[in-house]
Protein backbone atom coordinates (compact mmCIF):
# COMPACT_ATOMS: atom_id res chain seq x y z
CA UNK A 1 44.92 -24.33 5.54
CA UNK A 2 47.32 -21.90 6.95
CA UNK A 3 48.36 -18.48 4.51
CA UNK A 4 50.98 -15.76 5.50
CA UNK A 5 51.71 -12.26 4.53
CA UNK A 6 54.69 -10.82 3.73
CA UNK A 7 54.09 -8.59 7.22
CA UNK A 8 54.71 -11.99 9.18
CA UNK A 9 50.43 -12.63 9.73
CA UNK A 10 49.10 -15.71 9.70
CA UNK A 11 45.70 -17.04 8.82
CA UNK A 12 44.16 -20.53 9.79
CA UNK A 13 41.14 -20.27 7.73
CA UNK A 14 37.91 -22.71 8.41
CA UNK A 15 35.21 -22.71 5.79
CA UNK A 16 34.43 -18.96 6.26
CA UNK A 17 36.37 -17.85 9.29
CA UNK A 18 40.35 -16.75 9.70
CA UNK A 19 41.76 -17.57 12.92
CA UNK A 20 45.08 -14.35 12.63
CA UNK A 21 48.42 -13.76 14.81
CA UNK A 22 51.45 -13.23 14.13
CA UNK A 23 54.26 -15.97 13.11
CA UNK A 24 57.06 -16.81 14.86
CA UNK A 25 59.49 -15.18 13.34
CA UNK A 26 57.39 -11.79 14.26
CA UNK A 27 57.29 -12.26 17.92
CA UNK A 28 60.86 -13.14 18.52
CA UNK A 29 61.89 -9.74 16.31
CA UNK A 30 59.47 -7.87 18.17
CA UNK A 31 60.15 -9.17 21.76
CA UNK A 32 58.42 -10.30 25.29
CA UNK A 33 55.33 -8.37 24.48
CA UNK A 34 53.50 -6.44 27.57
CA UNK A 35 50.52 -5.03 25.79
CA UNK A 36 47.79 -7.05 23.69
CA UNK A 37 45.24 -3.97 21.87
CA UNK A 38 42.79 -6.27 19.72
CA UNK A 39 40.02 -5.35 17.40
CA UNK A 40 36.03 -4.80 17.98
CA UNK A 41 34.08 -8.10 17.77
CA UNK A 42 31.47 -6.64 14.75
CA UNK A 43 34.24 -4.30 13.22
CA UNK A 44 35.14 -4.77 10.11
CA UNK A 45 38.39 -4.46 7.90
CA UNK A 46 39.50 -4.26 4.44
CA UNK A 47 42.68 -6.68 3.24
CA UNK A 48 45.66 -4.79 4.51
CA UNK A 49 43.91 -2.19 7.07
CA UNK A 50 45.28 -2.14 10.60
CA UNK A 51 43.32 -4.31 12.93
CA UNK A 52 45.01 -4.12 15.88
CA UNK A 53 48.58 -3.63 17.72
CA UNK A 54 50.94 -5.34 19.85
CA UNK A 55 53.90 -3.73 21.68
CA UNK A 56 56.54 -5.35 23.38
CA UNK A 57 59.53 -3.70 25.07
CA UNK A 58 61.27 -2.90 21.68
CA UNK A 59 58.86 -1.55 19.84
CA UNK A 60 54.90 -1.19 18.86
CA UNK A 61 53.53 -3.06 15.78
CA UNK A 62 50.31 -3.11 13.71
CA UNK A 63 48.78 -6.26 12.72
CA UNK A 64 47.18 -5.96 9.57
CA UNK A 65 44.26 -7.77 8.34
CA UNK A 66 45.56 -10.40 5.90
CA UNK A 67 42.03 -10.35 4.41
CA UNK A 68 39.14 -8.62 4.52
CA UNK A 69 35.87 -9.75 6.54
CA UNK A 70 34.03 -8.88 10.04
CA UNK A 71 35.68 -10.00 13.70
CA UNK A 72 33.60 -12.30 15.42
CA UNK A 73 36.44 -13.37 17.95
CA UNK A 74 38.93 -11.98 19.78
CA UNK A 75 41.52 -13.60 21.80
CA UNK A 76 40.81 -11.78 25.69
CA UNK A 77 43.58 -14.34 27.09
CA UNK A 78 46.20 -12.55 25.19
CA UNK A 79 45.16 -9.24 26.57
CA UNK A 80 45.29 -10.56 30.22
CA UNK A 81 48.71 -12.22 29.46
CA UNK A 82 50.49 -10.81 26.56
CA UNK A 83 53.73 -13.13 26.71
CA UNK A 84 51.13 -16.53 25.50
CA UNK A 85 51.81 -14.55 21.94
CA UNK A 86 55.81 -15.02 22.37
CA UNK A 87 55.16 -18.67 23.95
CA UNK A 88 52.17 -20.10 21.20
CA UNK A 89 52.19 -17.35 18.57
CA UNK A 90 50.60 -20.12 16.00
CA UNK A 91 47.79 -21.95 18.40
CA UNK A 92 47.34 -20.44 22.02
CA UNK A 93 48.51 -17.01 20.93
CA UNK A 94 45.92 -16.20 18.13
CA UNK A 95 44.58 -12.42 18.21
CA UNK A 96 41.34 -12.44 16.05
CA UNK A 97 39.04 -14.29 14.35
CA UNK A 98 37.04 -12.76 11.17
CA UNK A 99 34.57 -13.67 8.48
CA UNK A 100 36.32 -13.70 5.61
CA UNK A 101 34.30 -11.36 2.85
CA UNK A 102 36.13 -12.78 -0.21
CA UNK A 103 38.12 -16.02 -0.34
CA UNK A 104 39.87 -15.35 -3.57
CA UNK A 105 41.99 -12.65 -1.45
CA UNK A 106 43.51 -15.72 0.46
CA UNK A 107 45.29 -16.58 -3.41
CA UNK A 108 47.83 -13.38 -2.82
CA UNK A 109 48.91 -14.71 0.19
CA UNK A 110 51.57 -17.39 0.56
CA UNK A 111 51.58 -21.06 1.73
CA UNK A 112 54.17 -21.81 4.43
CA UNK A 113 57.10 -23.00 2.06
CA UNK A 114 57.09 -19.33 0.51
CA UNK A 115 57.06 -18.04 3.87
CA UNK A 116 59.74 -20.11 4.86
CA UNK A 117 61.38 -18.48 1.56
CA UNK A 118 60.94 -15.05 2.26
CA UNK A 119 63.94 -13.25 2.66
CA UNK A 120 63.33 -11.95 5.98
């Protein structure tokens, strides 16, 4: 199952565990990104609080945490080569992985036809 905030996050969840990046529609409004900053595996983050940034040659961006739970992955390829984001945001280009603390969180976010929806 795949959810989305309305900040253009994704979440692949697994029993437990949230594979996050950004959508698609993020990385081509943001750019060719040059610099990957990803969370502490152990750290953990409340629904909505900043868990990391991206920053391409528009602009800088914070990726929120579209739920709230521990990293226990990060994504090092993405800090060694940035542009997999623009090329595989949805499978190569993941940033983090967490424990999710409460799956009833995952009912505010949206499926991908309300994503599709959103007036972006």
């Amino acid at each position: 199952m795949i959810k989305y905030t309305t900040d253009h996050e994704w979440v692949r969840v697994e029993g437990d565990i949230g594979t996050v990046g950004i959508t698609q529609f993020a990385q081509e409004k943001l750019g060719d990104l040059v610099f990957v900053e990803l969370p502490a595996v152990g750290a953990s983050y409340d629904k909505g609080q900043t868990a990391c940034t991206v920053e391409s040659v528009k602009a800088a961006a914070d990726i929120f945490a579209p739920v709230g739970g521990e990293i226990v992955a990060v994504n090092d390829k993405v800090t060694a080569e940035p542009g997999i984001v623009n090329t595989s945001p949805m499978e190569d280009g993941w940033l983090f992985k967490l424990r999710i603390r409460n799956l009833a969180e995952l009912a505010g976010l949206m499926d991908e036809e309300d994503y599709d929806a959103l007036e972006k």
